[in-house]
PDB file of N, CA and C in Angstrom:
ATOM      1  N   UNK A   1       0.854  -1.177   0.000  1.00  0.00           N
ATOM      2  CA  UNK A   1       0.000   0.000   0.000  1.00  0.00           C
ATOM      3  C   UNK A   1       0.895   1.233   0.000  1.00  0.00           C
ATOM      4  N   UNK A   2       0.529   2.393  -0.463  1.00  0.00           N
ATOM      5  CA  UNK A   2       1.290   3.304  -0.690  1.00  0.00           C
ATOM      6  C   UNK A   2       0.406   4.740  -0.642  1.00  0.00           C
ATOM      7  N   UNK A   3       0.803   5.502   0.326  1.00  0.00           N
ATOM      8  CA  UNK A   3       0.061   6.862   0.240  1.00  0.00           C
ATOM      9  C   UNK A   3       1.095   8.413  -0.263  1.00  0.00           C
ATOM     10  N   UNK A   4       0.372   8.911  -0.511  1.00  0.00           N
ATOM     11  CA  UNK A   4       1.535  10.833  -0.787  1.00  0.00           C
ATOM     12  C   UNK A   4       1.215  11.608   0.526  1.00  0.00           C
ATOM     13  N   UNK A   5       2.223  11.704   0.908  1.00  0.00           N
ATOM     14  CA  UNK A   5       2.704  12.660   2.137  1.00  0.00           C
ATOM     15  C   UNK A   5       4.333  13.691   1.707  1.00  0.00           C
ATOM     16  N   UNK A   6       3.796  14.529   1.629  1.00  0.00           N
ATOM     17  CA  UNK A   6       4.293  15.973   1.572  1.00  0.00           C
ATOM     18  C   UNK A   6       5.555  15.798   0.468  1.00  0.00           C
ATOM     19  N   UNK A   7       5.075  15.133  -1.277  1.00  0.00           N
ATOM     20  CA  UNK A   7       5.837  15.427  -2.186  1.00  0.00           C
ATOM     21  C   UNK A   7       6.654  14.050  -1.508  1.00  0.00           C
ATOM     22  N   UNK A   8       6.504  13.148  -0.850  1.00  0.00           N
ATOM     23  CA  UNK A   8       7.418  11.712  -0.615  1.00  0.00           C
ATOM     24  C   UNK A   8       6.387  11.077  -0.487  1.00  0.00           C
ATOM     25  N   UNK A   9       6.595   9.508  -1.275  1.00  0.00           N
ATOM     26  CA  UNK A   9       5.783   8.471  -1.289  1.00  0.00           C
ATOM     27  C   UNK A   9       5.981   7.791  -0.186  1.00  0.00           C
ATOM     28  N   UNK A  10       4.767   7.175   1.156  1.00  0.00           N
ATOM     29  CA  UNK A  10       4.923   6.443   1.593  1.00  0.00           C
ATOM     30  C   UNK A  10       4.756   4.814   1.740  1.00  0.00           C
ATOM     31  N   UNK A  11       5.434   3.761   1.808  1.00  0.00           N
ATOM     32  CA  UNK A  11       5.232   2.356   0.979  1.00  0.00           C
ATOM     33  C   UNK A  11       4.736   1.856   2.271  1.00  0.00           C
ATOM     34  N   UNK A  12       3.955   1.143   2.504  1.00  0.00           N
ATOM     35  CA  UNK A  12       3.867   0.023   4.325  1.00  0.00           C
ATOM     36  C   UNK A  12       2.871  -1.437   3.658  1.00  0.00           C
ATOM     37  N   UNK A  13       3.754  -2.296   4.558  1.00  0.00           N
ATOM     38  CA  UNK A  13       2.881  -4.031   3.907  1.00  0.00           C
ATOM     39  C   UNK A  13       2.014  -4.039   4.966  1.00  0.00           C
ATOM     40  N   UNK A  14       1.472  -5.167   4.737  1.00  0.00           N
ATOM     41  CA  UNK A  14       0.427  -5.213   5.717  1.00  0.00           C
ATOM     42  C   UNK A  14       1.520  -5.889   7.196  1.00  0.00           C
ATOM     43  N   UNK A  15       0.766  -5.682   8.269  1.00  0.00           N
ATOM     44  CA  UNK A  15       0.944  -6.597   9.172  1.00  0.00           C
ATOM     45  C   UNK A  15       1.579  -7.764   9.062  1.00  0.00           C
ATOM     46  N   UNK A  16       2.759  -8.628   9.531  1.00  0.00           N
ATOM     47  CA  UNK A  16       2.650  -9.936   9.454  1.00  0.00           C
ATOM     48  C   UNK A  16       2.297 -10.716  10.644  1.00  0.00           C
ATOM     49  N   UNK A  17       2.186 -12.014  10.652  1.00  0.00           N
ATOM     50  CA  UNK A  17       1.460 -12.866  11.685  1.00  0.00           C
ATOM     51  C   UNK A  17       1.954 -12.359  13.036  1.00  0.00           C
ATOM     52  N   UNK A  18       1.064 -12.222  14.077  1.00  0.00           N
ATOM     53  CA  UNK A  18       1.674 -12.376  15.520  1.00  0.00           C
ATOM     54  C   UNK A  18       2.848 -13.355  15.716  1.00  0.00           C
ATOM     55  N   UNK A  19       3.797 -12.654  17.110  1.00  0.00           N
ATOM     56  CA  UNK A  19       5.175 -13.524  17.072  1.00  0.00           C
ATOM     57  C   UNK A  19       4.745 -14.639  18.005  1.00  0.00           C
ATOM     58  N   UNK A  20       3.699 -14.990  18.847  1.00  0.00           N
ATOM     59  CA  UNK A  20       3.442 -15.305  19.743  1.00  0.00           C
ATOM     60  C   UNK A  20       1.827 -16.019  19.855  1.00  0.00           C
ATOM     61  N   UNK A  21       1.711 -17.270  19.532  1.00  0.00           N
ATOM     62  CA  UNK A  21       0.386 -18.142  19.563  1.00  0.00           C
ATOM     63  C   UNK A  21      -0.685 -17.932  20.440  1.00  0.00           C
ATOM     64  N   UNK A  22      -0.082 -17.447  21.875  1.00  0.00           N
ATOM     65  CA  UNK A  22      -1.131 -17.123  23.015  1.00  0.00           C
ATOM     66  C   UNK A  22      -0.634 -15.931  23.525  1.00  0.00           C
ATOM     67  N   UNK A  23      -1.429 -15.338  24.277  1.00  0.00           N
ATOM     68  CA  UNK A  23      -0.821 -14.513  24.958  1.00  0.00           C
ATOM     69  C   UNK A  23      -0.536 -12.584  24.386  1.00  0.00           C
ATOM     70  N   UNK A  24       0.238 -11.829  24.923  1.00  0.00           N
ATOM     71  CA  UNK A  24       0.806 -10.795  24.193  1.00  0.00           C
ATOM     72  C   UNK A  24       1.839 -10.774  23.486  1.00  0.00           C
ATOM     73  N   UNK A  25       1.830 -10.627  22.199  1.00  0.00           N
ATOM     74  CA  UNK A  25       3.426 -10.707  21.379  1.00  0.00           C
ATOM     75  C   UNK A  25       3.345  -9.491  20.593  1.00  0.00           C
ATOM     76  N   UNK A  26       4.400  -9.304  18.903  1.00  0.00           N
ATOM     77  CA  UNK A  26       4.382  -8.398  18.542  1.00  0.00           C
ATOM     78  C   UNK A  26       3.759  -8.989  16.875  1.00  0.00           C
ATOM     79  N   UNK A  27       3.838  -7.706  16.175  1.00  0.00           N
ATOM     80  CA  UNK A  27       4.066  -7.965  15.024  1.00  0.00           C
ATOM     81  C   UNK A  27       4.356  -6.908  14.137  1.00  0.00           C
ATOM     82  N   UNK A  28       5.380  -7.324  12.807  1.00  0.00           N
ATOM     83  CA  UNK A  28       5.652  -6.080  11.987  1.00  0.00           C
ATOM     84  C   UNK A  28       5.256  -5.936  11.019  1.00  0.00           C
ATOM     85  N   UNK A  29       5.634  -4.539  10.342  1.00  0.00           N
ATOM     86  CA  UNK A  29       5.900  -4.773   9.059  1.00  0.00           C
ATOM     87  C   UNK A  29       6.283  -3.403   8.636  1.00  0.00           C
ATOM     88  N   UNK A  30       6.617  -3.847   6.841  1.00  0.00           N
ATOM     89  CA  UNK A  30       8.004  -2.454   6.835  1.00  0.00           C
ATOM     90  C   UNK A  30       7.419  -1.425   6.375  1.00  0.00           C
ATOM     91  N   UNK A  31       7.547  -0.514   6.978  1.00  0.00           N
ATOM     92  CA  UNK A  31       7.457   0.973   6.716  1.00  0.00           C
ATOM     93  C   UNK A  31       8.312   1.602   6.201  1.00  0.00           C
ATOM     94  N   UNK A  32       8.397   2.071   4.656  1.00  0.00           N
ATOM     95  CA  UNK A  32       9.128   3.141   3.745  1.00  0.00           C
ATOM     96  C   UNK A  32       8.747   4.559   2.966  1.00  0.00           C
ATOM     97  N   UNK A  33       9.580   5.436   3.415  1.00  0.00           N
ATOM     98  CA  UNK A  33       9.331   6.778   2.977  1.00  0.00           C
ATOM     99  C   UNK A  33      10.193   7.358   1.909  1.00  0.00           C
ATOM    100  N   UNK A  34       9.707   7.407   0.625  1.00  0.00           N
ATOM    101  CA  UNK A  34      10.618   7.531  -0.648  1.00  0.00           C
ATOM    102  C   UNK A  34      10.118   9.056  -0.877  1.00  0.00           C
ATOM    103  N   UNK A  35      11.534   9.308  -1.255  1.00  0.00           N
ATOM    104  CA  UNK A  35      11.377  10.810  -2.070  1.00  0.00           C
ATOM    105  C   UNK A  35      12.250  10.690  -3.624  1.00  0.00           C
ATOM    106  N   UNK A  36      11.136  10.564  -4.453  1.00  0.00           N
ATOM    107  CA  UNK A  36      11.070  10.113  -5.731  1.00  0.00           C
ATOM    108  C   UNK A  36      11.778   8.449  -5.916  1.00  0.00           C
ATOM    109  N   UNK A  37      13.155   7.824  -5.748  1.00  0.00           N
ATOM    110  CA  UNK A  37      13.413   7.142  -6.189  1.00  0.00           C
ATOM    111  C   UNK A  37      14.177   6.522  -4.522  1.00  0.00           C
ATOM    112  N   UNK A  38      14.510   7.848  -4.325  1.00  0.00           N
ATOM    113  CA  UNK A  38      15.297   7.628  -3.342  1.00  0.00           C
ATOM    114  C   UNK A  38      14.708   7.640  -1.255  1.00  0.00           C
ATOM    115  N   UNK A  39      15.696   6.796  -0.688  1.00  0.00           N
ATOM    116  CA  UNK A  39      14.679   6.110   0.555  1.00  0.00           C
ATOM    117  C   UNK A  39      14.941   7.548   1.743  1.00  0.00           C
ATOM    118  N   UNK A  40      13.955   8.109   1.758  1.00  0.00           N
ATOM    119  CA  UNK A  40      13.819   9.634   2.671  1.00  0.00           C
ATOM    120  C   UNK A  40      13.350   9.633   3.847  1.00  0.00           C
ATOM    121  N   UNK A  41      13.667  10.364   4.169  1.00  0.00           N
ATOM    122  CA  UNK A  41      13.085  11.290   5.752  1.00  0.00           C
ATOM    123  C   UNK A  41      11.847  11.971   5.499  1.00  0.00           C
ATOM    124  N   UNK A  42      11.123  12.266   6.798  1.00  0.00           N
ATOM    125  CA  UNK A  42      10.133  13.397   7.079  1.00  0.00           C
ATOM    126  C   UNK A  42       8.669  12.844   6.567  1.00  0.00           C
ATOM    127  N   UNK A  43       8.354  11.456   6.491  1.00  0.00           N
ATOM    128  CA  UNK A  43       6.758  11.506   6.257  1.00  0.00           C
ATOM    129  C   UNK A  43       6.146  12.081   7.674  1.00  0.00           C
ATOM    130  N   UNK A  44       5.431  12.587   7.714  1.00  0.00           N
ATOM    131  CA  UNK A  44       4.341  12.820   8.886  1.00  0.00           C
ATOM    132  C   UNK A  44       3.931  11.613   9.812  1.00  0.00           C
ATOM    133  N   UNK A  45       4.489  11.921  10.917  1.00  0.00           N
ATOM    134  CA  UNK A  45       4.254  10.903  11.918  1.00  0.00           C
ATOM    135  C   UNK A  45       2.236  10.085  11.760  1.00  0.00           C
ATOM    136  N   UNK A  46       1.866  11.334  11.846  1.00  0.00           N
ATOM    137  CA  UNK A  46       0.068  11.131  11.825  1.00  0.00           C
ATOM    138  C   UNK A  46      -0.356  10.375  10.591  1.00  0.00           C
ATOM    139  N   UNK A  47       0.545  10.340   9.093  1.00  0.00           N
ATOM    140  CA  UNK A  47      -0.235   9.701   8.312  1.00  0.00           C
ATOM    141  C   UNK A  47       0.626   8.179   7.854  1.00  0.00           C
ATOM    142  N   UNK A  48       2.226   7.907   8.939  1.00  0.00           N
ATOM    143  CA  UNK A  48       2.115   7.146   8.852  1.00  0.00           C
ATOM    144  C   UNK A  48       2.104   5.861   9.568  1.00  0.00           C
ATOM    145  N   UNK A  49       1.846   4.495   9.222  1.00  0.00           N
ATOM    146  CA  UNK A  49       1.368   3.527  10.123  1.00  0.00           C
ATOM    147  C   UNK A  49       2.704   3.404  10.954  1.00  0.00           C
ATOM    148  N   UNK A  50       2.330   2.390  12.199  1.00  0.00           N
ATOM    149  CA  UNK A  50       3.307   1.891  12.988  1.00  0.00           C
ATOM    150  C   UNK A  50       4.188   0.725  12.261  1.00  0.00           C
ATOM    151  N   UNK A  51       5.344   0.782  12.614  1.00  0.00           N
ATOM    152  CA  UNK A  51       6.031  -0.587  12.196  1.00  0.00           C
ATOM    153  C   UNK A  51       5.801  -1.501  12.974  1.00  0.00           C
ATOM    154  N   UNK A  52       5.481  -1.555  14.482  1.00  0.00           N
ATOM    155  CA  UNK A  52       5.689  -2.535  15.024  1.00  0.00           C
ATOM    156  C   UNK A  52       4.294  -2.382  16.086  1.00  0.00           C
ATOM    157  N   UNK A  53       3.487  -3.249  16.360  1.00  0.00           N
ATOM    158  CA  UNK A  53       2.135  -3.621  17.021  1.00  0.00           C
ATOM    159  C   UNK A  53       1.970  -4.356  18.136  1.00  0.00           C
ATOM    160  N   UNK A  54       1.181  -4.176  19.136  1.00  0.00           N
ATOM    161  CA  UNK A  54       1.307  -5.097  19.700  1.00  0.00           C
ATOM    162  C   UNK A  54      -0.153  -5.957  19.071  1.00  0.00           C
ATOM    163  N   UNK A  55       0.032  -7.483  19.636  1.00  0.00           N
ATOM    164  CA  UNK A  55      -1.125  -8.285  19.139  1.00  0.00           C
ATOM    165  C   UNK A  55      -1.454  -9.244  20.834  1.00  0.00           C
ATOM    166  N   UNK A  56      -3.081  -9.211  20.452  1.00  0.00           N
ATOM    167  CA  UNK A  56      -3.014 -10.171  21.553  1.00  0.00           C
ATOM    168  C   UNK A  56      -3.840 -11.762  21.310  1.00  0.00           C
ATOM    169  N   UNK A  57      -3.485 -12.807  21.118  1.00  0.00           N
ATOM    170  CA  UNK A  57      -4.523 -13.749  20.674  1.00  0.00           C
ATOM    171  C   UNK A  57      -5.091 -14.384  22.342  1.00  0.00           C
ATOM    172  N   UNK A  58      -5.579 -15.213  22.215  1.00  0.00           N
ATOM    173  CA  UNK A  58      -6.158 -15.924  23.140  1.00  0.00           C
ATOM    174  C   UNK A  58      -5.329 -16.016  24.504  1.00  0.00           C
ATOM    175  N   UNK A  59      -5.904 -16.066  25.323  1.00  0.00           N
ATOM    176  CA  UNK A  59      -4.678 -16.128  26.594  1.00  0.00           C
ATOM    177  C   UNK A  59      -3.822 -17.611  26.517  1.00  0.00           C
ATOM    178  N   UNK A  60      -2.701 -17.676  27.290  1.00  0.00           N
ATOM    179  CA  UNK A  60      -2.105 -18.553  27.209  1.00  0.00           C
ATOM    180  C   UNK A  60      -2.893 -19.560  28.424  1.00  0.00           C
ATOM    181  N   UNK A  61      -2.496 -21.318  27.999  1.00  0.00           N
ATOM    182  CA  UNK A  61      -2.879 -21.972  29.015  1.00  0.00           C
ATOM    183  C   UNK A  61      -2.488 -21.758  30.590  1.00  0.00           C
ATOM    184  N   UNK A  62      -3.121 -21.796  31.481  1.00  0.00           N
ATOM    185  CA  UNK A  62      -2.327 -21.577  32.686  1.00  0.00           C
ATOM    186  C   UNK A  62      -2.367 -23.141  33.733  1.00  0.00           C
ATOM    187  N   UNK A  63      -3.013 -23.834  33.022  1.00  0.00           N
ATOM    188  CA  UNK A  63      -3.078 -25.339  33.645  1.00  0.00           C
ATOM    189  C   UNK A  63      -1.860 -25.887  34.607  1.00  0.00           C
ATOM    190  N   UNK A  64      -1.413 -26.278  35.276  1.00  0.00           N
ATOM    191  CA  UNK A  64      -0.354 -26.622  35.865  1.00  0.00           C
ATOM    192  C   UNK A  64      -0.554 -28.379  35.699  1.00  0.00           C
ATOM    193  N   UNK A  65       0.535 -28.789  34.813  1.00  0.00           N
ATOM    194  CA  UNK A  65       0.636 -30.273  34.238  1.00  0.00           C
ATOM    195  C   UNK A  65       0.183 -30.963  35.124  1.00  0.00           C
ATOM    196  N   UNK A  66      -0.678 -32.374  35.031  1.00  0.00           N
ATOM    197  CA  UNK A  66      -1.288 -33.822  35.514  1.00  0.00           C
ATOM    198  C   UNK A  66      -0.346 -34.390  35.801  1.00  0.00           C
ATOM    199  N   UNK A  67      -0.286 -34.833  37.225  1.00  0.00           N
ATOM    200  CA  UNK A  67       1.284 -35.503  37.713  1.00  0.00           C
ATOM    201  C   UNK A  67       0.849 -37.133  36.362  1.00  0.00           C
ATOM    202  N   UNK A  68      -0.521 -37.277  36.107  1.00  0.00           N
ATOM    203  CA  UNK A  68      -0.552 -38.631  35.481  1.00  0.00           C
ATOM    204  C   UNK A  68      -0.331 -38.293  33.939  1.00  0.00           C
ATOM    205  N   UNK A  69      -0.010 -36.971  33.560  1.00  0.00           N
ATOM    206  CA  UNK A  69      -0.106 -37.251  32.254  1.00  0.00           C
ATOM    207  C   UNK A  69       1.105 -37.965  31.337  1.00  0.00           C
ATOM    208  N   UNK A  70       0.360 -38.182  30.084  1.00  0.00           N
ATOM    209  CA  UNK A  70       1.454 -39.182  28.960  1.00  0.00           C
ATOM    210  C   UNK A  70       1.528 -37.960  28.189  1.00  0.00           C
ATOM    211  N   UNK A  71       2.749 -38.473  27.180  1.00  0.00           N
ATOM    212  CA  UNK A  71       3.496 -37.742  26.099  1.00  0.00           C
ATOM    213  C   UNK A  71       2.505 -38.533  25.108  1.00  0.00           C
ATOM    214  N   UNK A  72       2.120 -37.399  24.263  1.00  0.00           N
ATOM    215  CA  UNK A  72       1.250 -37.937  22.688  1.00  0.00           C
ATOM    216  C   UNK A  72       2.071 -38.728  22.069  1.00  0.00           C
ATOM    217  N   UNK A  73       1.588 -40.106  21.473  1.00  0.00           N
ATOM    218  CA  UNK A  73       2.408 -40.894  20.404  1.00  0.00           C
ATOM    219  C   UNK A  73       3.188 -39.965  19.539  1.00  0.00           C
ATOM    220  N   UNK A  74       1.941 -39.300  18.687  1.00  0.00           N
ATOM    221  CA  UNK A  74       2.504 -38.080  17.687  1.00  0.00           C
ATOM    222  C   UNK A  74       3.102 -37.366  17.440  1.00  0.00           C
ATOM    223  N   UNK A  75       3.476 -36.766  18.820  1.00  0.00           N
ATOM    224  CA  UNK A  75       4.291 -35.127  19.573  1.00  0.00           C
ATOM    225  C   UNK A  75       5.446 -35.371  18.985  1.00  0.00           C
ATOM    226  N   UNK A  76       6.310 -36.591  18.836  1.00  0.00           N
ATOM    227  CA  UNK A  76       8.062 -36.642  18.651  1.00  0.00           C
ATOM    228  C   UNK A  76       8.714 -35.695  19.772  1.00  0.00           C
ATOM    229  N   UNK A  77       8.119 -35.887  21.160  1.00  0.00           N
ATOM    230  CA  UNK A  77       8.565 -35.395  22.359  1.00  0.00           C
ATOM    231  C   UNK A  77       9.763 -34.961  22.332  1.00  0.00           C
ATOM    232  N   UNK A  78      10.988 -36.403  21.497  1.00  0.00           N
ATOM    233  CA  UNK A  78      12.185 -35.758  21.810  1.00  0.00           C
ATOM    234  C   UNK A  78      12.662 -34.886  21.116  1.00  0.00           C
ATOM    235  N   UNK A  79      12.256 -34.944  19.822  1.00  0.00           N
ATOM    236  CA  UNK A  79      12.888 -33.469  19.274  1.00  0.00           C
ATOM    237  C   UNK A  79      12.357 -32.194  20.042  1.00  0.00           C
ATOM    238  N   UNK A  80      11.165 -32.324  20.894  1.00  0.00           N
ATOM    239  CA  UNK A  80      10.676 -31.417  20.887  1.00  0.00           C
ATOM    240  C   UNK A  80      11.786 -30.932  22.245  1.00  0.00           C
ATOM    241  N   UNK A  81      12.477 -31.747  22.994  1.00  0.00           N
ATOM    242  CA  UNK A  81      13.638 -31.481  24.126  1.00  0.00           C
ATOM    243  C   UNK A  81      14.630 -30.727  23.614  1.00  0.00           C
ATOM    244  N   UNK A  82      14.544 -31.810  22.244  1.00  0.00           N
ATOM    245  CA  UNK A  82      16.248 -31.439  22.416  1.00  0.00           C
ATOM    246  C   UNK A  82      16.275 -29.591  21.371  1.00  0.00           C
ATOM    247  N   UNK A  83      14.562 -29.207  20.881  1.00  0.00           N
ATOM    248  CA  UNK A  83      14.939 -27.739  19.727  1.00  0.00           C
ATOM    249  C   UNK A  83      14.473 -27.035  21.064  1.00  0.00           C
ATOM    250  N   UNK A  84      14.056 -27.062  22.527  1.00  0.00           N
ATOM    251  CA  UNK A  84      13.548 -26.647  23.419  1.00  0.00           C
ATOM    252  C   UNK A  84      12.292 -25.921  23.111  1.00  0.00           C
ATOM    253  N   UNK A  85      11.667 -26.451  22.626  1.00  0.00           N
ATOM    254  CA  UNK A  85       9.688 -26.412  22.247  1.00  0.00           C
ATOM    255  C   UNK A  85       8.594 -26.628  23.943  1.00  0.00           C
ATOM    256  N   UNK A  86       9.510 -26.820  24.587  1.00  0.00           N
ATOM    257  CA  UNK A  86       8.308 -26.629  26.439  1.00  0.00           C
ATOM    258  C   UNK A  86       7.529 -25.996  26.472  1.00  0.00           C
ATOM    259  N   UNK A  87       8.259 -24.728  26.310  1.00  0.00           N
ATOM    260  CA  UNK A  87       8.031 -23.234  27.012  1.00  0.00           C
ATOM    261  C   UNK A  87       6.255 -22.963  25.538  1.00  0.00           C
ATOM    262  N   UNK A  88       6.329 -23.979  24.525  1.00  0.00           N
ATOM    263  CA  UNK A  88       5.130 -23.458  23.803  1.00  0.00           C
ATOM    264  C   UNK A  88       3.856 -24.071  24.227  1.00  0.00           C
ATOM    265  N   UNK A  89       3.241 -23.559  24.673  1.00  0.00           N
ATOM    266  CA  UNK A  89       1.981 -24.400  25.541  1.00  0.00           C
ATOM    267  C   UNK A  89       1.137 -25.609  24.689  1.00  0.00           C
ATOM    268  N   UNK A  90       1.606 -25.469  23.644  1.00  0.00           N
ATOM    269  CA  UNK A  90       0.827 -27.024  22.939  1.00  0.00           C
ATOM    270  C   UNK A  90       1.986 -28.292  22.810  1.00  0.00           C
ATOM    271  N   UNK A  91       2.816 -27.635  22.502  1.00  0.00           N
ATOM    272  CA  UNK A  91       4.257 -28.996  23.038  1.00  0.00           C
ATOM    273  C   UNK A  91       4.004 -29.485  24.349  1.00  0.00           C
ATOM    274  N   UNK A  92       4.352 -28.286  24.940  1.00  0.00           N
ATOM    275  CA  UNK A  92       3.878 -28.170  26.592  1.00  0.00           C
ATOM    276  C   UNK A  92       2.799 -29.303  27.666  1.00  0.00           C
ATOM    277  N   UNK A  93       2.028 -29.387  26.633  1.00  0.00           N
ATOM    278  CA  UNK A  93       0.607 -29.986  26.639  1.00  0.00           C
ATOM    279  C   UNK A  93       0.768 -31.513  26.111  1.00  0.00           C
ATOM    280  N   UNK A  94       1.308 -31.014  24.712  1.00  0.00           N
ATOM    281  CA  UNK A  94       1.286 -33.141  23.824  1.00  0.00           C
ATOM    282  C   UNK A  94       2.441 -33.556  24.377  1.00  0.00           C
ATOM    283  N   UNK A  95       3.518 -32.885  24.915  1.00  0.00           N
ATOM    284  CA  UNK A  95       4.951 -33.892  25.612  1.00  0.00           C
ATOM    285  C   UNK A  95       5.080 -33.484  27.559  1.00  0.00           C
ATOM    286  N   UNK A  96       3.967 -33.555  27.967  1.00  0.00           N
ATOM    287  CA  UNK A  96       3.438 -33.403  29.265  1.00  0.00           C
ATOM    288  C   UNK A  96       4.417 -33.731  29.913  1.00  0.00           C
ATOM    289  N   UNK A  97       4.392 -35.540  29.827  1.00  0.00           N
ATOM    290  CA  UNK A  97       5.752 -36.260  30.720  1.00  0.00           C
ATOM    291  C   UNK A  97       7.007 -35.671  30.453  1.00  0.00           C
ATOM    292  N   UNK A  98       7.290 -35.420  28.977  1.00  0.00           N
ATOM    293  CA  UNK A  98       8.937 -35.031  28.908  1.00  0.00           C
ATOM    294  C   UNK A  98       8.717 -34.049  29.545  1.00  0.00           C
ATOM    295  N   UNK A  99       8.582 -33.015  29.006  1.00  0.00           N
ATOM    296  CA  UNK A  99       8.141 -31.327  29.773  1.00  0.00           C
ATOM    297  C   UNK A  99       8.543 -31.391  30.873  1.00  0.00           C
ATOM    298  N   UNK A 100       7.589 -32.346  31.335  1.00  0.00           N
ATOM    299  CA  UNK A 100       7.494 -32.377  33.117  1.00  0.00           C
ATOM    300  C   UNK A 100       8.651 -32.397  33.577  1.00  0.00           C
ATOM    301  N   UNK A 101       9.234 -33.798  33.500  1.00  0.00           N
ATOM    302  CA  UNK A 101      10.495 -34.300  33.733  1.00  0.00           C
ATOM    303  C   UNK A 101      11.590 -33.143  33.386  1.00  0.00           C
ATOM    304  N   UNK A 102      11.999 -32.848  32.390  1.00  0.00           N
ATOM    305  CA  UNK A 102      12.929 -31.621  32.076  1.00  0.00           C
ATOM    306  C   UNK A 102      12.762 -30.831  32.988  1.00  0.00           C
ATOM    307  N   UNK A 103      11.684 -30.074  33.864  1.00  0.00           N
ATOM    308  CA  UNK A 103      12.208 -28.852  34.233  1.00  0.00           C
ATOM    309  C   UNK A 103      11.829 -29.218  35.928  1.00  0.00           C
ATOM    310  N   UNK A 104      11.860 -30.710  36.235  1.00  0.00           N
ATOM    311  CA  UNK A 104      12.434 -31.014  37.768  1.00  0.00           C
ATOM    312  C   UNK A 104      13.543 -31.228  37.983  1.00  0.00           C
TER     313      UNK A 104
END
């Protein structure tokens, strides 16, 4: 998208995805101010967008793990140890036991 502010073109993409599945995270996207060809100064704060947002999706789980729970067949628990995937509340959730275990 692209608007005219004061004899300089301003360029901005849309939004990209939230950084963060639950909870508060961010998200960007690029903001450019051209004067004719070349990458300029001075668009007007008021007409142009933010680069950076905050986003909020759904809250995060706050469950505190089932001393009985199992690791999902599916999950591949251990990769999920060893790229450190815990801390994402649906790993969190399908590799319960590993999870668990790791952070006693």
């Amino acid at each position: 998208t692209s608007i005219l502010c004061a004899r300089r073109t301003l360029f901005f993409s849309n939004p990209l995805q939230c950084s963060k599945t639950c909870g508060t995270g961010l998200r960007f996207r690029e903001v450019k101010c051209y004067q004719g060809e070349t990458l300029g100064q001075g668009c007007e704060s008021t007409s142009k967008p933010e680069a950076r947002q905050a986003c909020q999706l759904q809250p995060c789980p706050t469950d505190a793990p089932d001393e009985d729970c199992d690791d999902k067949a599916t999950a591949n628990c251990v990769l999920v140890l060893k790229v450190k995937l815990c801390s994402h509340w649906y790993y969190r959730k399908a590799c319960c036991r590993s999870c668990t275990d790791k952070t006693l």
